[in-house]
N, C-alpha and C. Protein backbone atom coordinates (compact mmCIF):
# COMPACT_ATOMS: atom_id res chain seq x y z
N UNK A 1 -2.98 12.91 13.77
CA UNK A 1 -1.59 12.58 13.60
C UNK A 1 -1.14 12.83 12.16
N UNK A 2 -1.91 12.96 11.50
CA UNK A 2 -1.77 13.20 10.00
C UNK A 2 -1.30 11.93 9.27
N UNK A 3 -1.05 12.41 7.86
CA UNK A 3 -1.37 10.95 7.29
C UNK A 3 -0.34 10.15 7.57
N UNK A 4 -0.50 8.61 7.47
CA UNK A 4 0.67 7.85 7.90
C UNK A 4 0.88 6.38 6.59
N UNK A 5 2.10 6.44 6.29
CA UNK A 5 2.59 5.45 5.46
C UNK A 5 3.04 3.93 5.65
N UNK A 6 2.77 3.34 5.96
CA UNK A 6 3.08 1.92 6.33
C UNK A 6 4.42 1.26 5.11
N UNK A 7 5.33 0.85 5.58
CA UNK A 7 6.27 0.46 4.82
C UNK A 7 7.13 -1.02 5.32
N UNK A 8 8.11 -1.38 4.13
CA UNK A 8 8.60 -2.84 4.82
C UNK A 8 7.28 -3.64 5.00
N UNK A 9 6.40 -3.57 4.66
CA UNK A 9 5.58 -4.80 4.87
C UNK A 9 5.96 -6.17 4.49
N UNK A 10 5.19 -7.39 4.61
CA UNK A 10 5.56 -8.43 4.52
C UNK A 10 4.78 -9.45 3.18
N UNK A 11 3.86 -8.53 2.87
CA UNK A 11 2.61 -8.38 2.42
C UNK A 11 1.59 -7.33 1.69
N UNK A 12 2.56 -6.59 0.80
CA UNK A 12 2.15 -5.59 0.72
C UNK A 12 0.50 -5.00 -0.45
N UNK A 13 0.20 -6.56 -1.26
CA UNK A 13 -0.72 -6.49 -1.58
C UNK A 13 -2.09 -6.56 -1.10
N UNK A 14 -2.28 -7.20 0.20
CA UNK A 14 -2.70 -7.60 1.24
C UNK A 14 -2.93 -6.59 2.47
N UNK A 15 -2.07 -5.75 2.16
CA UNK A 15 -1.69 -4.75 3.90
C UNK A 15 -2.78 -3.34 3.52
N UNK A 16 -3.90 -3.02 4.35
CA UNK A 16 -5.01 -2.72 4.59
C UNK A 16 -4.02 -0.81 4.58
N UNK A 17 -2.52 -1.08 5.05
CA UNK A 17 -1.93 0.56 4.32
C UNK A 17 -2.97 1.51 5.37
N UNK A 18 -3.65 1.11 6.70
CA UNK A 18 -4.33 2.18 7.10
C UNK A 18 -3.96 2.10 8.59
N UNK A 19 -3.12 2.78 9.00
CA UNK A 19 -2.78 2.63 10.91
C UNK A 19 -3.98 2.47 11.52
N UNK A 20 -4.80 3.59 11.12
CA UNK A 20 -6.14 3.48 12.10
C UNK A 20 -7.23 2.55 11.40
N UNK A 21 -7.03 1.72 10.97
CA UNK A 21 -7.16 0.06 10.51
C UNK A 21 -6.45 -0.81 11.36
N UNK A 22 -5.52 -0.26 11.99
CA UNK A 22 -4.75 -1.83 12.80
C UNK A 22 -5.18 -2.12 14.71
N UNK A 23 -5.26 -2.76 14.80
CA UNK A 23 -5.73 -3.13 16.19
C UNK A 23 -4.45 -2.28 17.36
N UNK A 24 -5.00 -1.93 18.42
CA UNK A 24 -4.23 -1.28 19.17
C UNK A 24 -3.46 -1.91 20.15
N UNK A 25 -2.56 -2.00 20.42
CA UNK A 25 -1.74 -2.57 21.61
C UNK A 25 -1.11 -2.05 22.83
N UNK A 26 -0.60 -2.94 23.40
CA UNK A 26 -0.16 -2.30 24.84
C UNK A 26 0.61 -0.35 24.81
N UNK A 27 1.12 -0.81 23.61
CA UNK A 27 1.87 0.56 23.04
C UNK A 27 1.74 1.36 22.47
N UNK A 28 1.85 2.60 22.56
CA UNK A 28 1.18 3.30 21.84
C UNK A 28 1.85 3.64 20.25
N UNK A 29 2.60 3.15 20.26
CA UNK A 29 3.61 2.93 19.06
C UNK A 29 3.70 1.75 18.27
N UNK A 30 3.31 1.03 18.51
CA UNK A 30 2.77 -0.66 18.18
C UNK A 30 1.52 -0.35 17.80
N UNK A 31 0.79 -0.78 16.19
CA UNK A 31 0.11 -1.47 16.62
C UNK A 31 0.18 -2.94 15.50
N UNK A 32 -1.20 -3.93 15.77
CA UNK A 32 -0.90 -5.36 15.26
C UNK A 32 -2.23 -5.04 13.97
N UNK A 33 -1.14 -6.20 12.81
CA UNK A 33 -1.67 -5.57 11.45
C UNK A 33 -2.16 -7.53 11.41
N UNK A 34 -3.61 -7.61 11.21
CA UNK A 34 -3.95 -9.31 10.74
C UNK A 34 -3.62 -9.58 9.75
N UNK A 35 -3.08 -8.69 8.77
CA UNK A 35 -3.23 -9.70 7.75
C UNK A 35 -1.87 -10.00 7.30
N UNK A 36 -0.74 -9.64 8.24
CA UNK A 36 0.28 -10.06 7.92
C UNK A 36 1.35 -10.68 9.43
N UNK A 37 0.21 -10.46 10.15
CA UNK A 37 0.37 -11.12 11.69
C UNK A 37 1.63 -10.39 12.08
N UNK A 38 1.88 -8.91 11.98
CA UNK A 38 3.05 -8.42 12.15
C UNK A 38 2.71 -7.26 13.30
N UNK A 39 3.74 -6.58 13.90
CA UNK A 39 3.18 -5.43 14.99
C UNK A 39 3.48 -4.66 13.72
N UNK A 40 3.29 -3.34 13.80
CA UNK A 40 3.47 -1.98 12.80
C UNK A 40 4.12 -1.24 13.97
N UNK A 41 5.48 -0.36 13.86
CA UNK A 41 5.91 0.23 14.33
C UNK A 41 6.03 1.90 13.79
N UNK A 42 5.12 2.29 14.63
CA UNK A 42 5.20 3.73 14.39
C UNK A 42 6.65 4.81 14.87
N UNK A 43 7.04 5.06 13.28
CA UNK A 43 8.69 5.73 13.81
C UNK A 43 8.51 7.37 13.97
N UNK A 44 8.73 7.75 14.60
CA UNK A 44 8.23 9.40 14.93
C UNK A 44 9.72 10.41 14.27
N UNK A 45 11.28 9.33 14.74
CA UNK A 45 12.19 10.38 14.39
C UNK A 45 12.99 9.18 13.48
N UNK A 46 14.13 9.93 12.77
CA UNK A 46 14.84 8.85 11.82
C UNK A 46 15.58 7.68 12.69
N UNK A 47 16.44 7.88 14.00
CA UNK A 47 17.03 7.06 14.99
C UNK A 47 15.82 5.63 15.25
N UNK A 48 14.44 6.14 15.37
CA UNK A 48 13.90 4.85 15.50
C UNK A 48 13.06 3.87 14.06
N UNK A 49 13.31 5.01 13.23
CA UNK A 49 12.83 4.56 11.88
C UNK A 49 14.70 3.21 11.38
N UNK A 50 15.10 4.11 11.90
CA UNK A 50 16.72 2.87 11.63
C UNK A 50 17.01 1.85 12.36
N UNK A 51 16.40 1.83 13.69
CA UNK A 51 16.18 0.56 14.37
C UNK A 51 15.06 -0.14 14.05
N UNK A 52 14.38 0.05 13.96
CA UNK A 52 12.97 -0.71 13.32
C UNK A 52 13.54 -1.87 11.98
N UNK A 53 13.65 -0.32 10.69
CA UNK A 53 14.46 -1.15 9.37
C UNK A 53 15.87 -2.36 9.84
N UNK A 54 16.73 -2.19 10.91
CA UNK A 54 17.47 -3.01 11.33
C UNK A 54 17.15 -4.25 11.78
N UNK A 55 16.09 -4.02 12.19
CA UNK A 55 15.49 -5.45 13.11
C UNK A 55 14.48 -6.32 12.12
N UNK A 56 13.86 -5.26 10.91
CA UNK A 56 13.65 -5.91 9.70
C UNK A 56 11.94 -5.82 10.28
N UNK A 57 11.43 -4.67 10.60
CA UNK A 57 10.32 -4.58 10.99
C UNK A 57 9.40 -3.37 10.58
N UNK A 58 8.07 -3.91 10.16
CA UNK A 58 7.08 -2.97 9.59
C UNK A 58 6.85 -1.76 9.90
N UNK A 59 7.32 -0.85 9.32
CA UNK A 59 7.28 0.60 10.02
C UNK A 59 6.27 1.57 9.38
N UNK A 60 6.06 2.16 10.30
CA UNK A 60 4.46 3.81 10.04
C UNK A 60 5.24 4.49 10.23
N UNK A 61 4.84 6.03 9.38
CA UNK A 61 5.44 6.85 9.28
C UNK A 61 4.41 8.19 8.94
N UNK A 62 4.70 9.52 9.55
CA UNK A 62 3.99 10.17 9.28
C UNK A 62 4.41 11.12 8.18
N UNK A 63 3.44 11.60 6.99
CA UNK A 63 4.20 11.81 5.70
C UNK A 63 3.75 13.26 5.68
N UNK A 64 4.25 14.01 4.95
CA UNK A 64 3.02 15.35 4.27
C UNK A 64 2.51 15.26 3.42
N UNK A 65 1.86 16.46 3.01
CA UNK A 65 0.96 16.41 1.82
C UNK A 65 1.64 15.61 0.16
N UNK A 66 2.99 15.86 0.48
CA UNK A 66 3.53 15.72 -0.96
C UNK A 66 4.07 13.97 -0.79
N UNK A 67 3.85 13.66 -0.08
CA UNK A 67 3.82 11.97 0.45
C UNK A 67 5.97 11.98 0.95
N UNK A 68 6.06 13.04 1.20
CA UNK A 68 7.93 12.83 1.86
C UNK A 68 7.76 12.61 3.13
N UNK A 69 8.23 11.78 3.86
CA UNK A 69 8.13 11.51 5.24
C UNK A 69 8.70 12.38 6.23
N UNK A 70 7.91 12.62 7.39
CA UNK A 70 8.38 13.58 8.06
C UNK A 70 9.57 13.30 8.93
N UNK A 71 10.56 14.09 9.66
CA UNK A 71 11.45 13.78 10.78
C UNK A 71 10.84 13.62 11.93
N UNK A 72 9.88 14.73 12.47
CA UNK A 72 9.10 14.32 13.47
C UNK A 72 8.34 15.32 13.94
N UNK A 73 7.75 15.70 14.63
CA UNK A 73 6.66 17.05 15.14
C UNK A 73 7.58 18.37 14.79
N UNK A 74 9.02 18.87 14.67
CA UNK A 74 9.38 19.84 13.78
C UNK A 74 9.04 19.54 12.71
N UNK A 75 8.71 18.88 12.02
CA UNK A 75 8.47 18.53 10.54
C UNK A 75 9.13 18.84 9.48
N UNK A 76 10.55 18.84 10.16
CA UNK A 76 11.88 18.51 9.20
C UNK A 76 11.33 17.27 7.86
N UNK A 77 12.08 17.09 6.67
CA UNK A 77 11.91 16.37 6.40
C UNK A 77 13.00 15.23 5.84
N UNK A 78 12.37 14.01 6.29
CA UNK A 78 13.52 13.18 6.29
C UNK A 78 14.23 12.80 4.46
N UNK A 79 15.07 12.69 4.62
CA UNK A 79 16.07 12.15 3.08
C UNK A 79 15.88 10.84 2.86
N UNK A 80 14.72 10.18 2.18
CA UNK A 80 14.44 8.77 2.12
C UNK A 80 14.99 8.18 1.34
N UNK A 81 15.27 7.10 1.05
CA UNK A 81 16.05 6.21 -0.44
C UNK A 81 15.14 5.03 -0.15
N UNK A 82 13.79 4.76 -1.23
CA UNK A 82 13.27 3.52 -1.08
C UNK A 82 14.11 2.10 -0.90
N UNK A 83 15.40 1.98 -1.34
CA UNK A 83 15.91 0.99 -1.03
C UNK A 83 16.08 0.32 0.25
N UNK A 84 15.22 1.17 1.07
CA UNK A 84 15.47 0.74 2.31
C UNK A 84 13.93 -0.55 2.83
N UNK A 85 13.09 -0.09 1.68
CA UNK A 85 12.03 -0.79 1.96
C UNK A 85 11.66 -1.73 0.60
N UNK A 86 13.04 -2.44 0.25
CA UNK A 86 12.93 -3.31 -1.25
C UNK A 86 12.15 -4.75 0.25
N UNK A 87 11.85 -5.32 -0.91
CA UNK A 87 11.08 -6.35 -0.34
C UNK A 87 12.26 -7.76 -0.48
């Protein structure tokens, strides 16, 4: 899946920052992070990366090499403004 960024955490000194570190769930888009007792929501396109941040929830993201987050399997790349993940 290539590399993936965990963001919005709750916990971010604490947050293990590794998807395939987090326990798997019913979903394949979910998964559950212990050490901040949160699900991780894996956002594939910007529409669900903006519902996620709306609902105020931990989001994965798949990045490139230069760490910019991708749009989604075109591998557009998305226009980020960290302010979206101030704590």
């Amino acid at each position: 899946m290539g590399n993936i960024v965990i963001r919005n955490c709750s916990r971010p000194g604490q947050c293990p920052g590794d998807w395939g570190a987090l326990v798997s769930t019913a979903d394949d888009r979910v998964r559950y992070c212990s050490s901040c007792d949160r699900g991780v929501h894996l956002c594939e396109t910007e529409a669900q990366l903006q519902e996620a941040l709306a609902a105020n929830q931990t989001v994965a993201m798949s990045v490139n090499e230069g760490g910019r987050e991708k749009k989604g399997p075109d591998e557009d790349l998305w226009e980020m403004d960290d302010t979206y993940f101030d704590q």
